[in-house]
Structures are given as C-alpha cells and as structure tokens.
C-alpha atoms as a PDB file:
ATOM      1  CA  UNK A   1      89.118 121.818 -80.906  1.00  0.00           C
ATOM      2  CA  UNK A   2      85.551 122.437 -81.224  1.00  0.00           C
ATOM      3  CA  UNK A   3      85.338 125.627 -81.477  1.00  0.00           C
ATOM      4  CA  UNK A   4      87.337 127.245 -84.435  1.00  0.00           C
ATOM      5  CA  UNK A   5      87.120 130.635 -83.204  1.00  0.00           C
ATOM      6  CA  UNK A   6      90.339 130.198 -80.225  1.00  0.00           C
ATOM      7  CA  UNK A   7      93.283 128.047 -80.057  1.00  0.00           C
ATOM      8  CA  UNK A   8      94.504 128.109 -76.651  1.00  0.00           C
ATOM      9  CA  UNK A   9      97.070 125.291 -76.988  1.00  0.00           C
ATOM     10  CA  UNK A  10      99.541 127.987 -77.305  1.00  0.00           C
ATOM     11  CA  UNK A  11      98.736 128.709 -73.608  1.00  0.00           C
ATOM     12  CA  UNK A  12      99.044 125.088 -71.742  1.00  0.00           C
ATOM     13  CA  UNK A  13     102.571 125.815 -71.175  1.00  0.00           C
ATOM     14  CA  UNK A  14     101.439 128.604 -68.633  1.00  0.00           C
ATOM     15  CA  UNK A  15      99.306 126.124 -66.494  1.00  0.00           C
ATOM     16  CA  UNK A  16     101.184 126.494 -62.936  1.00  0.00           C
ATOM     17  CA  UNK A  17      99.949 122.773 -62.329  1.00  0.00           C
ATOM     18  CA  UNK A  18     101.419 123.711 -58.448  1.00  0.00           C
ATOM     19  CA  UNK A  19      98.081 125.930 -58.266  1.00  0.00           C
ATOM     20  CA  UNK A  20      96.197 123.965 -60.685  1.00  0.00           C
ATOM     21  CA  UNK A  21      96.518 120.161 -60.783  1.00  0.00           C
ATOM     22  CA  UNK A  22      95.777 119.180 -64.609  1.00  0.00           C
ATOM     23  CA  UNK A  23      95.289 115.214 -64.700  1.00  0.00           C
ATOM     24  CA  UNK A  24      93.927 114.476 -68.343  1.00  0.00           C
ATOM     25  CA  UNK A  25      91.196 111.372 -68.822  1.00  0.00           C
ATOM     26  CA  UNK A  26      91.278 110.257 -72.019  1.00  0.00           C
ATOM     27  CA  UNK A  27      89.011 107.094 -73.659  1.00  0.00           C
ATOM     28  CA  UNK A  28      91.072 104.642 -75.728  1.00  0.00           C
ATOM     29  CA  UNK A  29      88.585 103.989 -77.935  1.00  0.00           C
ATOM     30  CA  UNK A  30      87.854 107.903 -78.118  1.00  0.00           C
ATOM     31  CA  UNK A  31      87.886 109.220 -81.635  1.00  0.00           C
ATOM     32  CA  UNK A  32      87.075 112.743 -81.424  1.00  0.00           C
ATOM     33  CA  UNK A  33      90.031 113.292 -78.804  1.00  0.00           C
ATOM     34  CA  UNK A  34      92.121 110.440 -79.001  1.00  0.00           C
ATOM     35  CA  UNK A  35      94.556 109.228 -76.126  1.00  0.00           C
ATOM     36  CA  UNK A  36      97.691 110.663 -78.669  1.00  0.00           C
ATOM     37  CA  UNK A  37      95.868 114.191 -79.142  1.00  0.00           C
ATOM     38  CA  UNK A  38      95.961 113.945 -75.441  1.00  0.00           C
ATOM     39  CA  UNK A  39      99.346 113.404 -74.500  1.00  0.00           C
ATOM     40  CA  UNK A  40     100.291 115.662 -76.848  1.00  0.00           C
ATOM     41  CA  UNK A  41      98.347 118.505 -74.821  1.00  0.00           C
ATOM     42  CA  UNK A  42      99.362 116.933 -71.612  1.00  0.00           C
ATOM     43  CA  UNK A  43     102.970 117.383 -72.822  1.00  0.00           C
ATOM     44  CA  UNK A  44     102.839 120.721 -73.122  1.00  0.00           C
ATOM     45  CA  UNK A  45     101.456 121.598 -69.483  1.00  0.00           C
ATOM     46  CA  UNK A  46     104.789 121.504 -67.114  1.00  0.00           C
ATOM     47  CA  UNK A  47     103.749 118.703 -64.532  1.00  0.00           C
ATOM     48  CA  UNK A  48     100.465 117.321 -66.036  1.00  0.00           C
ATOM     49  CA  UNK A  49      99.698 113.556 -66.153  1.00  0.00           C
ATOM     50  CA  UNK A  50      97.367 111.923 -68.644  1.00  0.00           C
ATOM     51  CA  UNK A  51      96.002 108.388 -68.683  1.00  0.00           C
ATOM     52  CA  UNK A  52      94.410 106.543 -71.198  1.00  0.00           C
ATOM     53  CA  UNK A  53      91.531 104.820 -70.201  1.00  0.00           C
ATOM     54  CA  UNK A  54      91.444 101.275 -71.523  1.00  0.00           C
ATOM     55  CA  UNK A  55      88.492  99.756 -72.832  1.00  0.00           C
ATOM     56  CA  UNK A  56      87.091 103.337 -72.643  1.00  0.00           C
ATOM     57  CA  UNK A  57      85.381 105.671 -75.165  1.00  0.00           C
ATOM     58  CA  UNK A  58      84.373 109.367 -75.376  1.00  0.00           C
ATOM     59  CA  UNK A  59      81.440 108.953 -72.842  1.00  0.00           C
ATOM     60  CA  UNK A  60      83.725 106.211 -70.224  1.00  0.00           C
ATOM     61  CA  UNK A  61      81.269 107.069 -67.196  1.00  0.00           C
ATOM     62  CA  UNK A  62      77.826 105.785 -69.050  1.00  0.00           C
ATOM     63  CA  UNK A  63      80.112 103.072 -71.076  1.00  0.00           C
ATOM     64  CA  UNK A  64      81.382 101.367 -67.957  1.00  0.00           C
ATOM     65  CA  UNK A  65      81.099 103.093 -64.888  1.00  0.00           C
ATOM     66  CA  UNK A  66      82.451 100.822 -62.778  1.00  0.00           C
ATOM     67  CA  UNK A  67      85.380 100.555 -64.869  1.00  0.00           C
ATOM     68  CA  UNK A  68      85.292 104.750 -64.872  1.00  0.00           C
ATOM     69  CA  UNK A  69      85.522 104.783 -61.298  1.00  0.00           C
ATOM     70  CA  UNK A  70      89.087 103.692 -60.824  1.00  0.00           C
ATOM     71  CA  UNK A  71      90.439 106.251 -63.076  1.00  0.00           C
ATOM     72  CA  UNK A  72      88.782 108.798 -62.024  1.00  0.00           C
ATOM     73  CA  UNK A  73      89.340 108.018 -57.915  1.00  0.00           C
ATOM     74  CA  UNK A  74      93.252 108.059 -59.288  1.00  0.00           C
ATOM     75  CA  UNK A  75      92.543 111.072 -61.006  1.00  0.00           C
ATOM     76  CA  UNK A  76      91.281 112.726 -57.450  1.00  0.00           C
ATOM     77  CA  UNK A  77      93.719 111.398 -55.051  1.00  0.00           C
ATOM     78  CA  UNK A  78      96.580 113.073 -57.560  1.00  0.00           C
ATOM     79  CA  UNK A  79      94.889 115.991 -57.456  1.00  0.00           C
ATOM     80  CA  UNK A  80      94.528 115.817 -53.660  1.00  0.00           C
ATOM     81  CA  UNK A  81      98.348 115.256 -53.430  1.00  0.00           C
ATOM     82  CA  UNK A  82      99.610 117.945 -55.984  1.00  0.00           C
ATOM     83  CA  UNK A  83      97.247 120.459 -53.837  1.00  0.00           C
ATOM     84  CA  UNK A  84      98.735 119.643 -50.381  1.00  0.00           C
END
C-alpha cells in the first residue's frame, strides 16, 4: 500500500464478487506489486481470479500493448460472465 494512512486488506473478504467481479492484473516483472502480493490479495476476496501477466511490468499497456490486450479482453469477458 501506498498510502500508510488505511489498510483495507482486512476488508477484501467482504467483496460480494456476485455484485462485483474482482479479476486482478498483475505484471510479472512488477516490483512495486508483485504477482505473489497479488494472489495473496486475490486470495482473500471469495471468488476473485488473478493472472500474472508474463513478460509484463507495472505499466503492461505502454510496455507491450499488444501483448496487454489479451489479458485484459480475458479480464472483460470474465467480468461479463460473473455479471450475467
């Protein structure tokens, strides 16, 4: 966290993923949130998914967009399917 005044991880268990779809993007290469500190969030949301975006960093849609765009058209269509 960036922000050392609130720690919300305590919350992510609350996220009713049937009203809000969480689907977690995460850079391999990203140091500042790495794909572990990820999953570790993403396990604590009942019914999130995270992916780890190989060959990816912290900024994956300048870095490679074409590469991006898979991910994140996976990322959509889940959403689109956990909100039907």
């Amino acid at each position: 966290m960036y922000f050392g005044g609130w720690d919300g991880r305590d919350r992510m268990k609350n996220i009713d993923t049937k009203k809000c779809p969480v689907y977690m993007l995460t850079g391999e290469y990203d140091w500042s949130n790495t794909p572990a500190m990820s999953q570790a969030t993403c396990d604590k949301i009942p019914g999130g998914k995270h992916q780890a975006m190989q060959g990816l960093g912290h900024f994956p849609a300048t870095e490679n967009p074409k590469v991006f765009v898979g991910y994140l058209l996976e990322a959509v269509e889940h959403i689109q399917k956990a909100g039907a």
